[in-house]
N, C-alpha and C. Protein backbone atom coordinates (compact mmCIF):
# COMPACT_ATOMS: atom_id res chain seq x y z
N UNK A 1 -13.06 -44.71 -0.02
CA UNK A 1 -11.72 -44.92 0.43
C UNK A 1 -11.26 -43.65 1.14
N UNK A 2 -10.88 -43.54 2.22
CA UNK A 2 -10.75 -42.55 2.98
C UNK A 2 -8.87 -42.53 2.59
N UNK A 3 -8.98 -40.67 2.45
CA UNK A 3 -7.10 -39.93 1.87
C UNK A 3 -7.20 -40.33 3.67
N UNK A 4 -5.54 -40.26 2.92
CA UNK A 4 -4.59 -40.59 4.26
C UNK A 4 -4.40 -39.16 5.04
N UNK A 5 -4.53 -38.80 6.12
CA UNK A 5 -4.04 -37.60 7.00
C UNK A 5 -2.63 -38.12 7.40
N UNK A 6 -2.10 -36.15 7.96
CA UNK A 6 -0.74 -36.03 8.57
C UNK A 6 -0.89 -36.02 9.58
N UNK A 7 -0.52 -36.18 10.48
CA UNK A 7 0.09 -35.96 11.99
C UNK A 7 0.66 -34.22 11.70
N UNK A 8 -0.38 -33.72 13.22
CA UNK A 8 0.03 -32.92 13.82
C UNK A 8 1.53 -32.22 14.56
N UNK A 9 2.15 -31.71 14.12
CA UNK A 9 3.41 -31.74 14.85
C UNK A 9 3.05 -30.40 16.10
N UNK A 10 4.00 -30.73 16.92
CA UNK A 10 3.71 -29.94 17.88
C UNK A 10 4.58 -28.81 18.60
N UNK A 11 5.73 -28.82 17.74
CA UNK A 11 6.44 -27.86 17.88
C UNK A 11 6.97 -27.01 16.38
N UNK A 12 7.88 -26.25 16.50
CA UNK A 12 8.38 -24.91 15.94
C UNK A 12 8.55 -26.06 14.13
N UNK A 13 8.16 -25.48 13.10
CA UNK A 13 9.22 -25.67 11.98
C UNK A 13 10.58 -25.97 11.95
N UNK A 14 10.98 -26.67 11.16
CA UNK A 14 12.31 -27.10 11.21
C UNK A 14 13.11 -26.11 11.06
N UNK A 15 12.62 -24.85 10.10
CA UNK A 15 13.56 -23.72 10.14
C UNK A 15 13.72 -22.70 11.32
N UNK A 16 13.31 -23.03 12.26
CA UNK A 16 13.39 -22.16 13.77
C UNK A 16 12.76 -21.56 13.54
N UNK A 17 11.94 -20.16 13.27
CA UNK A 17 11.30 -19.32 13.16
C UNK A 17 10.03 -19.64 12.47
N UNK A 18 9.16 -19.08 13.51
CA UNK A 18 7.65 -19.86 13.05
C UNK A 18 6.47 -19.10 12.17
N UNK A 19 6.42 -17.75 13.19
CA UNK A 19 6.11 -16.65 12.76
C UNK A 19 6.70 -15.29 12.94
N UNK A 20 6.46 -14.78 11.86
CA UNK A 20 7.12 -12.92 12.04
C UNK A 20 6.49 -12.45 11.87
N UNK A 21 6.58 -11.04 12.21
CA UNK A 21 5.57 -10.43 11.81
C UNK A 21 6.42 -9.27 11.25
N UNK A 22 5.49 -8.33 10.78
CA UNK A 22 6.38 -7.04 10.04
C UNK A 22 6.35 -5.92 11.21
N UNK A 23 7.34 -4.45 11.03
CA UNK A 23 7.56 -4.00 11.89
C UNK A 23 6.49 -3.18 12.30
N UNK A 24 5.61 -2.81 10.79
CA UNK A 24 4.43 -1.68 11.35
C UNK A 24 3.20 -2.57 11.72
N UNK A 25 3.45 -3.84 12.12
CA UNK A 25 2.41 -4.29 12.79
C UNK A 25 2.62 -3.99 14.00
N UNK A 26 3.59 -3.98 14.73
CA UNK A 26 3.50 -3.77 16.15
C UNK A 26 3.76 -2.20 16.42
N UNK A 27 4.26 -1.23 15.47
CA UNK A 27 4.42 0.16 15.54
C UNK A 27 3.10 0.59 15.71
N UNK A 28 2.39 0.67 14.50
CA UNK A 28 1.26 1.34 14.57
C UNK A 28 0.17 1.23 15.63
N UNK A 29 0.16 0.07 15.81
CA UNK A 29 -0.87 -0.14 17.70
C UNK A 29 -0.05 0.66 18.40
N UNK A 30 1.04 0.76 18.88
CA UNK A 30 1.86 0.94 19.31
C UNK A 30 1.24 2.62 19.43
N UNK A 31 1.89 3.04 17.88
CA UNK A 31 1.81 4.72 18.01
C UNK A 31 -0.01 5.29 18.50
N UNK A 32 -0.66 4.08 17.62
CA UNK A 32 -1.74 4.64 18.08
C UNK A 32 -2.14 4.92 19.97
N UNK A 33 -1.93 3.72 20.29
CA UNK A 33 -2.35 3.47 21.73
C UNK A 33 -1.80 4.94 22.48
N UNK A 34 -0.39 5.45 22.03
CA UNK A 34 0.26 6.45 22.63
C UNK A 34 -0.82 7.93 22.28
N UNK A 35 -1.62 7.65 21.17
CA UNK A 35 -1.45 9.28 20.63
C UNK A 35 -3.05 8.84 21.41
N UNK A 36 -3.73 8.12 21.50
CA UNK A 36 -5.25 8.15 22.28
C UNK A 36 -4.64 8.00 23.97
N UNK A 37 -3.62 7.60 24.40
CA UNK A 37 -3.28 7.99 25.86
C UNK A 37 -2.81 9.51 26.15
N UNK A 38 -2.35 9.79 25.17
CA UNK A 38 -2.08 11.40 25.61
C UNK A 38 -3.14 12.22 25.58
N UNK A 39 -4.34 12.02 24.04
CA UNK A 39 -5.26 12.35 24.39
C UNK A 39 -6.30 12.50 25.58
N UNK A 40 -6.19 11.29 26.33
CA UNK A 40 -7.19 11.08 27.24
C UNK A 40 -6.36 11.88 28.70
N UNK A 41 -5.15 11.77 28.94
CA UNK A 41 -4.51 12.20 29.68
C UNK A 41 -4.48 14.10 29.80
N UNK A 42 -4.78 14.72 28.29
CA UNK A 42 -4.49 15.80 28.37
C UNK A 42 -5.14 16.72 27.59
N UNK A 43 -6.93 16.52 28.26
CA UNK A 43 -7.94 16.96 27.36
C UNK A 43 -7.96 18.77 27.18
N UNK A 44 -6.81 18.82 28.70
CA UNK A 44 -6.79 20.52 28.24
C UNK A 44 -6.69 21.31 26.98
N UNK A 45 -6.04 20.89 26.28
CA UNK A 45 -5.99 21.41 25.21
C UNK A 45 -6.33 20.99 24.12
N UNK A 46 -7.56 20.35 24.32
CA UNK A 46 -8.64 20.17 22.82
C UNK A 46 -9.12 21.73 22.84
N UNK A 47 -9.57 22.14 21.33
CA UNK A 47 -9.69 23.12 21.40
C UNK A 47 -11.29 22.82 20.73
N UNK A 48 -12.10 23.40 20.05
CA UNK A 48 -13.59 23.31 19.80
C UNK A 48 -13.15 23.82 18.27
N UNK A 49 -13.97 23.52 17.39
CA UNK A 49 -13.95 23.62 16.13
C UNK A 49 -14.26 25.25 15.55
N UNK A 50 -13.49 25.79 15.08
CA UNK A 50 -14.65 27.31 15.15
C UNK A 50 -15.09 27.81 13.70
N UNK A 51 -14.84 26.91 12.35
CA UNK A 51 -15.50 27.49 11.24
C UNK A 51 -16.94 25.77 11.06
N UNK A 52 -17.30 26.54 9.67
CA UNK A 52 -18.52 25.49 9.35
C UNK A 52 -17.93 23.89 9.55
N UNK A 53 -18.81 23.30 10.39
CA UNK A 53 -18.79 21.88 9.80
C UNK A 53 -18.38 20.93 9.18
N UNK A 54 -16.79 20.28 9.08
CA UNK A 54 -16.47 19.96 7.40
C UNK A 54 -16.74 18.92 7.22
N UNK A 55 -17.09 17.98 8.34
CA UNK A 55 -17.84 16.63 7.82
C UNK A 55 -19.42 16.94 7.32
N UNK A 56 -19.63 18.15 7.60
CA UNK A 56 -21.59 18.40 7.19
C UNK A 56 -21.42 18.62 5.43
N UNK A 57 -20.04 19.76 5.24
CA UNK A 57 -19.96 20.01 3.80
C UNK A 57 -19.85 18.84 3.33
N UNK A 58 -18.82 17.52 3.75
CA UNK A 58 -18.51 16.49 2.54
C UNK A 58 -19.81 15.97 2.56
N UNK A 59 -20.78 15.93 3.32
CA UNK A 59 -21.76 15.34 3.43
C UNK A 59 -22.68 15.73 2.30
N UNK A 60 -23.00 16.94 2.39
CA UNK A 60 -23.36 17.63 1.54
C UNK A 60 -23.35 17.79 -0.24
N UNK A 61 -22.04 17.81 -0.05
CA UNK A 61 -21.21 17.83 -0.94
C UNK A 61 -21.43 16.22 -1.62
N UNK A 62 -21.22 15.46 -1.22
CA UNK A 62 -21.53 13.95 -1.59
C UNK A 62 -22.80 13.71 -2.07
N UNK A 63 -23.18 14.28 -1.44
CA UNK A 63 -24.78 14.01 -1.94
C UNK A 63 -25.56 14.50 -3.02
N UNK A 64 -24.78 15.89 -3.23
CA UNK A 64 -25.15 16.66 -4.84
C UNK A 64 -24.44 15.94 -5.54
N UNK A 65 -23.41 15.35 -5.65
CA UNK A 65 -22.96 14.95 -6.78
C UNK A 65 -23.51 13.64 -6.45
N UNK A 66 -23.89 12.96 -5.96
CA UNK A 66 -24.58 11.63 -5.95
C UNK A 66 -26.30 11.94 -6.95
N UNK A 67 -26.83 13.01 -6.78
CA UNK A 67 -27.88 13.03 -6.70
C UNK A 67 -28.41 14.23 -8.01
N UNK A 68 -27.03 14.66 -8.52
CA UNK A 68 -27.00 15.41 -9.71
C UNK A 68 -28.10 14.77 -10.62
């Protein structure tokens, strides 16, 4: 015996508003997109890293205590 289906409706909810979204969904793309356009816009002043490595230490570091 085949359940009965609904019909598709094809417009908005009866309560007007269909979807929302929250505000740091559209902020954060937002801020990001800005802080990688300025980057790319204004590589003058990247500067170069000048002590050890600190992703090599956590690396490091992770791994002795993994391996203690």
């Amino acid at each position: 015996m085949p359940a009965p289906t609904h019909p598709r409706s094809s417009g908005p909810p009866a309560g007007g508003v269909g979807i929302s979204l929250p505000w740091w969904a559209v902020a954060l793309p937002a801020v990001a997109f800005t802080v990688l356009l300025t980057m790319i816009l204004s590589p003058g002043q990247a500067h170069a890293a000048t002590g050890a490595p600190v992703l090599g230490q956590l690396i490091e570091h992770t791994l002795q205590l993994l391996f203690r």
